[in-house]
C-alpha atoms as a PDB file:
ATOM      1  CA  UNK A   1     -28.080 -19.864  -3.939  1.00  0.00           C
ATOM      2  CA  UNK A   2     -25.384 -18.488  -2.101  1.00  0.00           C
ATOM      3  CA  UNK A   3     -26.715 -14.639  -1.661  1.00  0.00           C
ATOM      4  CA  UNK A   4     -25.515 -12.868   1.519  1.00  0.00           C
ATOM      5  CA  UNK A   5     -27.919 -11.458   3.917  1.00  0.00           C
ATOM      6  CA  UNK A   6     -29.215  -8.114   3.869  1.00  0.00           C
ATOM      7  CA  UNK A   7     -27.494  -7.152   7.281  1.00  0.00           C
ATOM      8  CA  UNK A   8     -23.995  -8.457   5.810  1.00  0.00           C
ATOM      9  CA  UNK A   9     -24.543  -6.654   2.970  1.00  0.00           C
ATOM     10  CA  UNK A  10     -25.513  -3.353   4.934  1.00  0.00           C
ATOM     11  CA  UNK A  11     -23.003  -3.749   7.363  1.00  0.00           C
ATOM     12  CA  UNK A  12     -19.942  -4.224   4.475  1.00  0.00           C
ATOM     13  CA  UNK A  13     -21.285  -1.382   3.095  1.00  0.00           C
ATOM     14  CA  UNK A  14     -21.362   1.299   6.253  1.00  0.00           C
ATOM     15  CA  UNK A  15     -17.668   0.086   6.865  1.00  0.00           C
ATOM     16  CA  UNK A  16     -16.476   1.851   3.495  1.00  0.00           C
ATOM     17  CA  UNK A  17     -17.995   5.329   5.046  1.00  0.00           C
ATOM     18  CA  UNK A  18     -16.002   7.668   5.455  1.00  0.00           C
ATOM     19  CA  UNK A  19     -12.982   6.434   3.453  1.00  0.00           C
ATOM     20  CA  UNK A  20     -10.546   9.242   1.540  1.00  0.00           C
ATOM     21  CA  UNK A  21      -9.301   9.473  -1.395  1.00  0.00           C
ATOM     22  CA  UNK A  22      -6.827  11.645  -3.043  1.00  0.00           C
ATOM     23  CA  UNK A  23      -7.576  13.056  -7.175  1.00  0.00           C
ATOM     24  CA  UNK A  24      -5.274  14.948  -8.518  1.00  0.00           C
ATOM     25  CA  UNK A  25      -6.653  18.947 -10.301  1.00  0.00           C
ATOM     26  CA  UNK A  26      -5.695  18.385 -13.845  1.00  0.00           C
ATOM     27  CA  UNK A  27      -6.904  20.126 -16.649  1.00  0.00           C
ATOM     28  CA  UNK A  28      -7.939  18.019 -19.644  1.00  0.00           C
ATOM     29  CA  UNK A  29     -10.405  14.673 -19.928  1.00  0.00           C
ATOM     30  CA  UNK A  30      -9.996  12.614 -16.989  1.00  0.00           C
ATOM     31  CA  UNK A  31      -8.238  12.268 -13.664  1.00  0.00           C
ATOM     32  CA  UNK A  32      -4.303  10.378 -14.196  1.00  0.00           C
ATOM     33  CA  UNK A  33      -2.627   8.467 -12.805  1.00  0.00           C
ATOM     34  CA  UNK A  34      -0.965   9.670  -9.135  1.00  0.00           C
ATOM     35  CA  UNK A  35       2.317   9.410 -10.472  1.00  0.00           C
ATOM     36  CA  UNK A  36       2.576  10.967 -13.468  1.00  0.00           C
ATOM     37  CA  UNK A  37       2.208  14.502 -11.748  1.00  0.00           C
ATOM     38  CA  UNK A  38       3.397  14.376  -8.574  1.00  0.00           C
ATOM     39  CA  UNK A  39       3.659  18.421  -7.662  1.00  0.00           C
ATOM     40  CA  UNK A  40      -0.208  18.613  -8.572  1.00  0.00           C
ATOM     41  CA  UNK A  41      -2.442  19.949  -6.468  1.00  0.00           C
ATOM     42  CA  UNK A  42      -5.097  16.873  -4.693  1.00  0.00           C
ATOM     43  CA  UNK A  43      -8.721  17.487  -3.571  1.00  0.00           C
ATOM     44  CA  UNK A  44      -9.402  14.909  -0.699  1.00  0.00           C
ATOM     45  CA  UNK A  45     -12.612  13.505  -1.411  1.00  0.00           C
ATOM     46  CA  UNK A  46     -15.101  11.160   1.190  1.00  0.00           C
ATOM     47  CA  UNK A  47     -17.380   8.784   0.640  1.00  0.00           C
ATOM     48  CA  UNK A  48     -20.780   9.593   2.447  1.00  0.00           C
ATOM     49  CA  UNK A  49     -21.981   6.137   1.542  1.00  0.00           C
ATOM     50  CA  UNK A  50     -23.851   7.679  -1.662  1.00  0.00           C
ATOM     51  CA  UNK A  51     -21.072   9.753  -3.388  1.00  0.00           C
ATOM     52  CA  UNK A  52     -17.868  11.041  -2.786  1.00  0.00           C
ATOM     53  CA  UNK A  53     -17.591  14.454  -1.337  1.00  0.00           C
ATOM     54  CA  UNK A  54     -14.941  16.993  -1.139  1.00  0.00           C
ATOM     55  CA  UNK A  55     -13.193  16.704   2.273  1.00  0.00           C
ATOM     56  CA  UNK A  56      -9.630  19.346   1.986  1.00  0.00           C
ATOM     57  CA  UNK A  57      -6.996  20.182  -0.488  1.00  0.00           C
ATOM     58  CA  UNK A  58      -3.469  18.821  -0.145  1.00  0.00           C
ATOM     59  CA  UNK A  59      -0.911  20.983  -2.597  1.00  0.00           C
ATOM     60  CA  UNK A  60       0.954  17.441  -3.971  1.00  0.00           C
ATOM     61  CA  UNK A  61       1.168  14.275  -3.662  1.00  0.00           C
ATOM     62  CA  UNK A  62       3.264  13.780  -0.625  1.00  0.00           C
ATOM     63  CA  UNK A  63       1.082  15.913   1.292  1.00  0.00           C
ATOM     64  CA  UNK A  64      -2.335  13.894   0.424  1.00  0.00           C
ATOM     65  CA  UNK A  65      -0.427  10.708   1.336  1.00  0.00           C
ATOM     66  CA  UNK A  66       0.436  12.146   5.037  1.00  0.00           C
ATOM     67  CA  UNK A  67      -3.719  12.859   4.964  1.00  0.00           C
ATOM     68  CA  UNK A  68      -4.704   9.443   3.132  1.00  0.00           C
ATOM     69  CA  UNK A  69      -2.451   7.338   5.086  1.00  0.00           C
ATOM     70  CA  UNK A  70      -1.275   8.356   9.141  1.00  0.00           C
ATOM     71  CA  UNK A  71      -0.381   5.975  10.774  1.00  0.00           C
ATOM     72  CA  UNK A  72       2.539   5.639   7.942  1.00  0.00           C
ATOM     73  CA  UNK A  73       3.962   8.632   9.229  1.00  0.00           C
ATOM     74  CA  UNK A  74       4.712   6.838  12.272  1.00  0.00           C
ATOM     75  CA  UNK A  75       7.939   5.051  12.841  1.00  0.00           C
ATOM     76  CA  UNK A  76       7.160   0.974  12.883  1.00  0.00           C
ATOM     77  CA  UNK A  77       8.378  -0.584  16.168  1.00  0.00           C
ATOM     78  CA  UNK A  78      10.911  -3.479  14.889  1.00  0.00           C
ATOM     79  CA  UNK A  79       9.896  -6.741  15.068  1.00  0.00           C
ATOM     80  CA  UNK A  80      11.759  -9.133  17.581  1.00  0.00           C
ATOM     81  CA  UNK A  81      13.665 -12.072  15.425  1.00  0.00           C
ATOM     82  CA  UNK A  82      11.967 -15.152  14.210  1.00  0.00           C
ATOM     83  CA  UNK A  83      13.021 -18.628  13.428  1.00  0.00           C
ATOM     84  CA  UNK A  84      16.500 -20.349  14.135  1.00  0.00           C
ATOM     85  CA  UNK A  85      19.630 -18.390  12.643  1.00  0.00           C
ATOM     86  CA  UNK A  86      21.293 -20.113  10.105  1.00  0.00           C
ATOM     87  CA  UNK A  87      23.555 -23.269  11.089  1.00  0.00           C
ATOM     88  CA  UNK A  88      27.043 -23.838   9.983  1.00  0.00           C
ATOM     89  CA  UNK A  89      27.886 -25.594   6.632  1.00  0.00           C
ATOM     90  CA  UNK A  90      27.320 -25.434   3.300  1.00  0.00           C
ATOM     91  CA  UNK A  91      23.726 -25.588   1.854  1.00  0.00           C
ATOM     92  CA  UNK A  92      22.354 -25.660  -1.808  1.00  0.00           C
ATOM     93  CA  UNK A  93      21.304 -22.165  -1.671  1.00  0.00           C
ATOM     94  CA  UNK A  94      23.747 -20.627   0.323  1.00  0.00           C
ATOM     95  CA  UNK A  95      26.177 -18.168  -1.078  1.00  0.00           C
ATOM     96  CA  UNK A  96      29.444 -19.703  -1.261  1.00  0.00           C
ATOM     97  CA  UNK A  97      33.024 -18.006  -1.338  1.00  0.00           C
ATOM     98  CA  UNK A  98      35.151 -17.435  -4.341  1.00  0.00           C
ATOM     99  CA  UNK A  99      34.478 -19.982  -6.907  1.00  0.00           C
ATOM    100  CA  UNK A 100      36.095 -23.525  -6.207  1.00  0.00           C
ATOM    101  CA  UNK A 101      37.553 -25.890  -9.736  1.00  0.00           C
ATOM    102  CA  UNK A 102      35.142 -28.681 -10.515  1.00  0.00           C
ATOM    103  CA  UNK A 103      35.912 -32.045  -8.847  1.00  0.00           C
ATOM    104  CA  UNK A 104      37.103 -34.672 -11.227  1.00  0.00           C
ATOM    105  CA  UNK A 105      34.850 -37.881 -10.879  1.00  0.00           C
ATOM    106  CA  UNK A 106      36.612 -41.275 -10.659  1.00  0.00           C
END
């Protein structure tokens, strides 16, 4: 049998602590979708390892993204370039110019 250990188990477990999550206040029977109201109000919830808990209040949806998520926020340092640049000549995938007339074969 291939069970995991107790201590892997445990140990996956402990890492979700703590983890948020945004649901959005909406009157009828069951929490939607994040998109379809945007401008809603969010209660930030935790998990405690047992249940989730409330945490804050964001007033829509950007705002409980700028809690959820950070180090988004941030701007991302670019990346220096990779790989050769592309050689000269004409490949088989390569965007050609204007649209040449079909060779006649001999």
């Amino acid at each position: 049998m291939d069970d995991e250990s107790l201590s892997d188990w445990a140990n996956r477990r402990a890492a979700k602590v703590g983890r948020l999550r945004a649901m959005p206040i909406v009157f009828g029977d069951s929490p939607r979708a994040a998109h379809l109201n945007p401008d809603a109000p969010r209660a930030i919830e935790r998990w405690n390892g047992h249940t989730w808990e409330p945490h804050g209040f964001a007033a829509n949806l950007a705002e409980a993204r700028r809690i959820l998520y950070p180090d988004a926020n941030t701007e991302p340092t670019p990346a220096p370039p990779t790989g050769q640049p592309m050689a000269p000549g004409k490949g088989r995938h390569r965007k050609s110019g204007p649209p040449q007339p079909p060779r006649s074969r001999r």
